[in-house]
PDB file of N, CA and C in Angstrom:
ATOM      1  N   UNK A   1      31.429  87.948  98.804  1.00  0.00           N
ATOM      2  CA  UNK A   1      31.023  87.155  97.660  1.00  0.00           C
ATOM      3  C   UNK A   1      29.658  87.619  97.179  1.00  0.00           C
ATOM      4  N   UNK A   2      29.519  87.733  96.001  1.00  0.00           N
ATOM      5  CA  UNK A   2      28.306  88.047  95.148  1.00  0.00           C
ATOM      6  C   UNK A   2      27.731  86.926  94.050  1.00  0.00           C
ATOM      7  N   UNK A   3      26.526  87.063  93.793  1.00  0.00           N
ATOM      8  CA  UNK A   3      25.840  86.348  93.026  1.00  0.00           C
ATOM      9  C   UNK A   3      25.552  86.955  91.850  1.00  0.00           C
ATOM     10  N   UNK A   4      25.922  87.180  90.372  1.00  0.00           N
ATOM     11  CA  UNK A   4      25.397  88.224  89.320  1.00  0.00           C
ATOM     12  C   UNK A   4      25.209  87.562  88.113  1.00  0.00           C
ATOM     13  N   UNK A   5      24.621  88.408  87.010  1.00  0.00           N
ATOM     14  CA  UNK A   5      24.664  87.442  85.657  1.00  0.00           C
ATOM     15  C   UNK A   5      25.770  87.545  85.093  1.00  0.00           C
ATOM     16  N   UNK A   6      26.570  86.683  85.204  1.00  0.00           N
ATOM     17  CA  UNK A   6      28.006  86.345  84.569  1.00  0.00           C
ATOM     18  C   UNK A   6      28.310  86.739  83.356  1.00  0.00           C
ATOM     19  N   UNK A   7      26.924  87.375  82.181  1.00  0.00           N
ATOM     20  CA  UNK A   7      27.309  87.809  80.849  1.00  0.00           C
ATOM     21  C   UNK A   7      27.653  89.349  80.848  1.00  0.00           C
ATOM     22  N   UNK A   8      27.139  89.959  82.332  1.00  0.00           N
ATOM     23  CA  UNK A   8      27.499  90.860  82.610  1.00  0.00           C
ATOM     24  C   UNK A   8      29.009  91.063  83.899  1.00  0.00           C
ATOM     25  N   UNK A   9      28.483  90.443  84.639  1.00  0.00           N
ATOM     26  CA  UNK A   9      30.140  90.528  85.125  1.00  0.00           C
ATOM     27  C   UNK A   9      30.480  88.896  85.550  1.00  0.00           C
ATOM     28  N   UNK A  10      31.443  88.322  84.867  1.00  0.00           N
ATOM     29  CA  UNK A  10      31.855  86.780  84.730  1.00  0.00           C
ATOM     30  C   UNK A  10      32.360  86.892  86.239  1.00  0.00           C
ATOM     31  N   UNK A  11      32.838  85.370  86.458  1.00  0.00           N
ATOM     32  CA  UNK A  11      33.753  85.349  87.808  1.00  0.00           C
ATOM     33  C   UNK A  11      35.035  85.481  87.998  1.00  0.00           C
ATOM     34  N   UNK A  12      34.867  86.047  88.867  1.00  0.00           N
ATOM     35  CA  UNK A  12      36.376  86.595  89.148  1.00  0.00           C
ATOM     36  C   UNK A  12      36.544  88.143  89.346  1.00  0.00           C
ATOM     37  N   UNK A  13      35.304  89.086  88.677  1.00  0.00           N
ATOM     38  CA  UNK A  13      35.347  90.431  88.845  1.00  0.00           C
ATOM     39  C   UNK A  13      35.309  90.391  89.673  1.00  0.00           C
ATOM     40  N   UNK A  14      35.969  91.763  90.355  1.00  0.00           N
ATOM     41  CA  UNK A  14      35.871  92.452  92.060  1.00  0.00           C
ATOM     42  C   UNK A  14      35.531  93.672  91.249  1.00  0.00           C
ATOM     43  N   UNK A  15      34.137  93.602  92.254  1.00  0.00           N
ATOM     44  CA  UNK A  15      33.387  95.329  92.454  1.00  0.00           C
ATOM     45  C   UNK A  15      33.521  95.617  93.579  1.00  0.00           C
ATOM     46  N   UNK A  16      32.765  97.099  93.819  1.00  0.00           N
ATOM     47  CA  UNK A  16      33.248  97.811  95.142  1.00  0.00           C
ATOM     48  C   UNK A  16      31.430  98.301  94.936  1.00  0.00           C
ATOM     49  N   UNK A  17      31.566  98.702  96.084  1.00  0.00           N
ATOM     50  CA  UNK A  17      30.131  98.740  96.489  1.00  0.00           C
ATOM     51  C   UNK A  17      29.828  99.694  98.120  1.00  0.00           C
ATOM     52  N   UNK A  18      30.080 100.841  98.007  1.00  0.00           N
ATOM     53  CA  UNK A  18      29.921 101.629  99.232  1.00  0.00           C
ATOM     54  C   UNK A  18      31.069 100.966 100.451  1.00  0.00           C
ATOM     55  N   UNK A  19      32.563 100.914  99.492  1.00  0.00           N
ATOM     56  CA  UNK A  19      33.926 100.969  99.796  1.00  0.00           C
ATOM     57  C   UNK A  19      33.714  99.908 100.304  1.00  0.00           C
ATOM     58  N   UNK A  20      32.892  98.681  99.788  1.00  0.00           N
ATOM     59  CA  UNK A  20      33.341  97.526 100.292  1.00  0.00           C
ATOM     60  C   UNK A  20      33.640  96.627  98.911  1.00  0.00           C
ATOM     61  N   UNK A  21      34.604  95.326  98.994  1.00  0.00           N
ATOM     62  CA  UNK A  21      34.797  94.972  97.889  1.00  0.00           C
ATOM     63  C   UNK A  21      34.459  93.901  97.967  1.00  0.00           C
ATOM     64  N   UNK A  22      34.114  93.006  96.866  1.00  0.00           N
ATOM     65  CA  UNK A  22      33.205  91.948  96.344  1.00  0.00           C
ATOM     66  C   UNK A  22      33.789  91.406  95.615  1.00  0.00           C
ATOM     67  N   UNK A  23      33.763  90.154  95.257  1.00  0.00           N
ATOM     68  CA  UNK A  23      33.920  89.503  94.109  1.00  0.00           C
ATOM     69  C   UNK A  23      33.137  88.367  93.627  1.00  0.00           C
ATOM     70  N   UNK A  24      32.382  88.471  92.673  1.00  0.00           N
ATOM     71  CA  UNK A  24      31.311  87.839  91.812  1.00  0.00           C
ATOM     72  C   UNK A  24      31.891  85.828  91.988  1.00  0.00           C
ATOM     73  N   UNK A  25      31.637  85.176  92.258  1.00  0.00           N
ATOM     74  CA  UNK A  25      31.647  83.722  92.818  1.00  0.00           C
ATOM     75  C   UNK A  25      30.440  82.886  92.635  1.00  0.00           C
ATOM     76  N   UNK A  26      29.582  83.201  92.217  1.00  0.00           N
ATOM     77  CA  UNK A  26      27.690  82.476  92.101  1.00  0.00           C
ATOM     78  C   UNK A  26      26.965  83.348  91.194  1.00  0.00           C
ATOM     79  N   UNK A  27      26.167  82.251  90.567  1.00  0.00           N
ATOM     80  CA  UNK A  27      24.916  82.714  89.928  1.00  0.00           C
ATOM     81  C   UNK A  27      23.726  82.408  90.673  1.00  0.00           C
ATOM     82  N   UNK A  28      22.616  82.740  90.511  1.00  0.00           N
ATOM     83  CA  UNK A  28      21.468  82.494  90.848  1.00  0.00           C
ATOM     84  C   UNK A  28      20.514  82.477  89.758  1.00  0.00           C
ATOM     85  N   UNK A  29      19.458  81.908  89.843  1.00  0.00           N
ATOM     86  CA  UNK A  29      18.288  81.775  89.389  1.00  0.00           C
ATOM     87  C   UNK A  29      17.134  83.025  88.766  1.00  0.00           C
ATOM     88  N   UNK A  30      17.139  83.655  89.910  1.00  0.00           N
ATOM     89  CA  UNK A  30      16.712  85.160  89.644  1.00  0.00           C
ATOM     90  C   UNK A  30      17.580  86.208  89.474  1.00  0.00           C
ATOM     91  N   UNK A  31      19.041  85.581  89.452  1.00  0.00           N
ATOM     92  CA  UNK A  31      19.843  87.201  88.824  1.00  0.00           C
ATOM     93  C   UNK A  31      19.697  87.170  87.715  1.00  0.00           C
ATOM     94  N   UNK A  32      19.141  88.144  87.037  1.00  0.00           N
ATOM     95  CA  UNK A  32      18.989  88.809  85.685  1.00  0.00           C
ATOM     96  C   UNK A  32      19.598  90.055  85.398  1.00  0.00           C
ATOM     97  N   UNK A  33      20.119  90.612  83.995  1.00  0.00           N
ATOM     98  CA  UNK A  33      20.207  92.170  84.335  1.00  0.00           C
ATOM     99  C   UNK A  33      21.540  92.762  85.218  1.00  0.00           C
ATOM    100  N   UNK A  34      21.172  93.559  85.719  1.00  0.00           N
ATOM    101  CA  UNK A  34      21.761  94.187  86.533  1.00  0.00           C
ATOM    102  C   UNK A  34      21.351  94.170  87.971  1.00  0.00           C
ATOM    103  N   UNK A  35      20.996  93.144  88.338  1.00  0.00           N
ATOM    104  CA  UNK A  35      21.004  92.325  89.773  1.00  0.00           C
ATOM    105  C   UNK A  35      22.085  92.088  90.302  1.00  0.00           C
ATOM    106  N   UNK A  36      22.420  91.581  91.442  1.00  0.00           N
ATOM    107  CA  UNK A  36      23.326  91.245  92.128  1.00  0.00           C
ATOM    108  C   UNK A  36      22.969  90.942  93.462  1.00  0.00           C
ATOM    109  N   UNK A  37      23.543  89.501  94.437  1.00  0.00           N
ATOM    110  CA  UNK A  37      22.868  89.331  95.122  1.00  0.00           C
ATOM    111  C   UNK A  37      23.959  88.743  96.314  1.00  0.00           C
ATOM    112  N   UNK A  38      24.147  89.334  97.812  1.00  0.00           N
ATOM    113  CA  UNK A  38      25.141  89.659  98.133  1.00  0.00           C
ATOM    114  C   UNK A  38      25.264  88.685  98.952  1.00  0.00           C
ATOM    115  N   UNK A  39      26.473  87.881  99.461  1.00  0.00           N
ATOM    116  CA  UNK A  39      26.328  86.308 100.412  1.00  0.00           C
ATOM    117  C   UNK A  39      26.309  87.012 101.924  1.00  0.00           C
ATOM    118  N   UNK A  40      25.369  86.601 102.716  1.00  0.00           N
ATOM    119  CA  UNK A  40      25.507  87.081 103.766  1.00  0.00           C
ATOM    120  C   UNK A  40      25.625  85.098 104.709  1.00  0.00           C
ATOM    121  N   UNK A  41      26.208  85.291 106.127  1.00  0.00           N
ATOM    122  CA  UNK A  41      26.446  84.258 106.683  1.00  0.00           C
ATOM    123  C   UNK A  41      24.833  83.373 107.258  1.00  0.00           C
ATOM    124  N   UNK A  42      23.876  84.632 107.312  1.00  0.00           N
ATOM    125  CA  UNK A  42      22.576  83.805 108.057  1.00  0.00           C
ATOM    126  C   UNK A  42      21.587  84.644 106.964  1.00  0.00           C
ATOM    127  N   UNK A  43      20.423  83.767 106.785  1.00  0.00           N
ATOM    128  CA  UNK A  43      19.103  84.379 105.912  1.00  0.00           C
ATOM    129  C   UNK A  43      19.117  85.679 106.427  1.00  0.00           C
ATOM    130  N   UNK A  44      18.692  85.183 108.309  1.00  0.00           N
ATOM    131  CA  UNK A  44      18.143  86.644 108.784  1.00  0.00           C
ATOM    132  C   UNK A  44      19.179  87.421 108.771  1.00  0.00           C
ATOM    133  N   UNK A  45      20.302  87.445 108.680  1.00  0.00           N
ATOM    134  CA  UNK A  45      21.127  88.796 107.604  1.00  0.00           C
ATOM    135  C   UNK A  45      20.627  89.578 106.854  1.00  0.00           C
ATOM    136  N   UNK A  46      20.662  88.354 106.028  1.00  0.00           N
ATOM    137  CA  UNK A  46      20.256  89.090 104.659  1.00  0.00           C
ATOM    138  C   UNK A  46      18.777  89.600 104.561  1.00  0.00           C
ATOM    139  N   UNK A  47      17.863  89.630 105.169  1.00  0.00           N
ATOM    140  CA  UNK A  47      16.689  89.720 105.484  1.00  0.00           C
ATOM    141  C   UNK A  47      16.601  91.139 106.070  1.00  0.00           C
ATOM    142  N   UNK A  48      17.679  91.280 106.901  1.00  0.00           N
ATOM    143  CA  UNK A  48      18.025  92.333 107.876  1.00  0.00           C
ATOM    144  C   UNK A  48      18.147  93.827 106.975  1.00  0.00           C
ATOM    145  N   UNK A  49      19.309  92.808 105.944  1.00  0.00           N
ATOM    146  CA  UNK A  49      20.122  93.855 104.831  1.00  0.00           C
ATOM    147  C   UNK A  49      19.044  94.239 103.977  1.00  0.00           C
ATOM    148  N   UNK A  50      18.330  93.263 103.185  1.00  0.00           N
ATOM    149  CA  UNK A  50      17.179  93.456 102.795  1.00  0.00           C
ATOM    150  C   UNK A  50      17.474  93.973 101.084  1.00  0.00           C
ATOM    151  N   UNK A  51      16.661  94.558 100.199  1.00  0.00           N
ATOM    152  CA  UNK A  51      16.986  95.342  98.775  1.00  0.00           C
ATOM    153  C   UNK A  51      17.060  96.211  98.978  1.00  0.00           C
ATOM    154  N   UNK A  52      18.535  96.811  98.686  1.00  0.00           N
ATOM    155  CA  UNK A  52      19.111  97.870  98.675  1.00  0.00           C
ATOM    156  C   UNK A  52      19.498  98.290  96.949  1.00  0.00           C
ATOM    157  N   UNK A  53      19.356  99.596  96.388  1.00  0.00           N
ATOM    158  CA  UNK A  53      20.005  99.684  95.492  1.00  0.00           C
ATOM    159  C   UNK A  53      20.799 100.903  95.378  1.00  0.00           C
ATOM    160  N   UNK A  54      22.688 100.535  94.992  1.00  0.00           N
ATOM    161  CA  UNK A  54      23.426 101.186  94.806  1.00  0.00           C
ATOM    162  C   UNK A  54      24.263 101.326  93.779  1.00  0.00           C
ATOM    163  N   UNK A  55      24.997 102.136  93.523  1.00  0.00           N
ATOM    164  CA  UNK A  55      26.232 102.719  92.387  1.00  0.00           C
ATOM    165  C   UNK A  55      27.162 100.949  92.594  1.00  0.00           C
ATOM    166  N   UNK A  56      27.590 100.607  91.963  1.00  0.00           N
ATOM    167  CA  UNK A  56      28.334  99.456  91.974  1.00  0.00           C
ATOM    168  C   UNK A  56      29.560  99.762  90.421  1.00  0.00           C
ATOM    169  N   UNK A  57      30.821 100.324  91.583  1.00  0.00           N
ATOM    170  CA  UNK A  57      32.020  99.741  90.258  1.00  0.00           C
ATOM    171  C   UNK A  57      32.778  98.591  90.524  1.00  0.00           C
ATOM    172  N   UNK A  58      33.241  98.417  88.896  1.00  0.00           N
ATOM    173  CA  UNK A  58      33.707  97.543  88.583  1.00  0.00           C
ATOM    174  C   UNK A  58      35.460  97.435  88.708  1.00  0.00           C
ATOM    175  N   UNK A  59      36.392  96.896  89.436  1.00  0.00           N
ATOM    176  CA  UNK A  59      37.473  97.203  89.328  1.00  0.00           C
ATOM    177  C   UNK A  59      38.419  96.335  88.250  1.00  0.00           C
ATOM    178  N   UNK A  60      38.610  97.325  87.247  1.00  0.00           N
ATOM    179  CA  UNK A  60      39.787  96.899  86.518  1.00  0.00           C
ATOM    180  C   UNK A  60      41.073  96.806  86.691  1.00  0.00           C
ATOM    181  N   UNK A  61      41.977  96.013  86.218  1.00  0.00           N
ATOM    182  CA  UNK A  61      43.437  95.403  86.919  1.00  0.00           C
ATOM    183  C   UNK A  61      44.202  96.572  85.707  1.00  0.00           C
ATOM    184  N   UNK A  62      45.031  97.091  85.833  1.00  0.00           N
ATOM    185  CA  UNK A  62      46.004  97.657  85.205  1.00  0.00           C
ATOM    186  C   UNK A  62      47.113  97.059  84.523  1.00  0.00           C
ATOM    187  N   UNK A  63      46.936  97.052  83.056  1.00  0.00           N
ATOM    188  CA  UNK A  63      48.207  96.516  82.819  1.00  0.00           C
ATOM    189  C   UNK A  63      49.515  96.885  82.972  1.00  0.00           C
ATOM    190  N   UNK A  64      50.183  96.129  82.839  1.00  0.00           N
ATOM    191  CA  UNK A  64      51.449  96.520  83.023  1.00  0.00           C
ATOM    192  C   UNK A  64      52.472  96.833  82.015  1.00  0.00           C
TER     193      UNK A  64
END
Protein backbone atom coordinates (compact mmCIF):
# COMPACT_ATOMS: atom_id res chain seq x y z
CA UNK A 1 0.00 0.00 0.00
CA UNK A 2 1.09 3.53 -0.93
CA UNK A 3 0.28 6.99 -0.03
CA UNK A 4 0.39 9.54 -3.34
CA UNK A 5 -1.30 12.67 -4.74
CA UNK A 6 -4.34 11.15 -6.15
CA UNK A 7 -4.41 13.96 -9.09
CA UNK A 8 -1.54 12.18 -10.10
CA UNK A 9 -2.17 8.62 -9.50
CA UNK A 10 -6.02 8.20 -8.03
CA UNK A 11 -6.83 4.96 -6.04
CA UNK A 12 -6.77 1.98 -7.19
CA UNK A 13 -3.51 2.36 -9.45
CA UNK A 14 -0.98 -0.49 -9.04
CA UNK A 15 2.64 0.61 -9.60
CA UNK A 16 5.65 -1.48 -9.53
CA UNK A 17 8.55 -0.28 -7.95
CA UNK A 18 11.92 -2.41 -8.08
CA UNK A 19 9.52 -5.58 -9.05
CA UNK A 20 7.49 -4.99 -6.23
CA UNK A 21 3.84 -4.03 -6.66
CA UNK A 22 1.83 -1.39 -4.92
CA UNK A 23 -1.27 -0.03 -4.99
CA UNK A 24 -2.04 3.65 -4.15
CA UNK A 25 -4.85 3.33 -0.98
CA UNK A 26 -3.95 6.86 1.14
CA UNK A 27 -3.17 10.29 0.87
CA UNK A 28 -1.11 12.19 3.09
CA UNK A 29 -0.54 15.58 4.07
CA UNK A 30 2.91 16.04 2.69
CA UNK A 31 2.41 14.04 -0.53
CA UNK A 32 2.77 16.54 -3.13
CA UNK A 33 4.04 16.08 -6.70
CA UNK A 34 5.60 13.17 -7.37
CA UNK A 35 5.96 11.80 -3.83
CA UNK A 36 4.88 8.69 -2.70
CA UNK A 37 4.94 7.28 0.60
CA UNK A 38 5.19 3.55 1.23
CA UNK A 39 3.02 1.65 4.30
CA UNK A 40 5.40 -0.14 6.21
CA UNK A 41 4.01 -2.38 9.44
CA UNK A 42 6.31 -0.45 12.28
CA UNK A 43 7.71 3.43 12.11
CA UNK A 44 11.08 1.84 12.80
CA UNK A 45 10.59 0.17 9.35
CA UNK A 46 10.06 2.74 7.74
CA UNK A 47 12.78 4.66 9.39
CA UNK A 48 14.97 1.70 8.55
CA UNK A 49 13.72 2.02 4.77
CA UNK A 50 14.17 5.58 5.08
CA UNK A 51 14.02 8.16 1.46
CA UNK A 52 14.71 6.32 -1.20
CA UNK A 53 14.27 7.56 -4.73
CA UNK A 54 13.26 5.33 -7.64
CA UNK A 55 11.90 4.72 -11.36
CA UNK A 56 8.20 3.97 -10.39
CA UNK A 57 5.73 2.43 -13.25
CA UNK A 58 2.52 2.67 -13.57
CA UNK A 59 0.55 -0.50 -14.54
CA UNK A 60 -2.06 -0.22 -17.08
CA UNK A 61 -4.96 -2.91 -17.45
CA UNK A 62 -5.37 -3.93 -21.11
CA UNK A 63 -8.37 -3.74 -22.78
CA UNK A 64 -10.02 -6.21 -24.09
Amino acid sequence: TVAANTNKLPFGTKIYIENHEYEVQDVGGSIKGNRIDVYFDSHQDALDFGVQYAEVFVFEEMEE
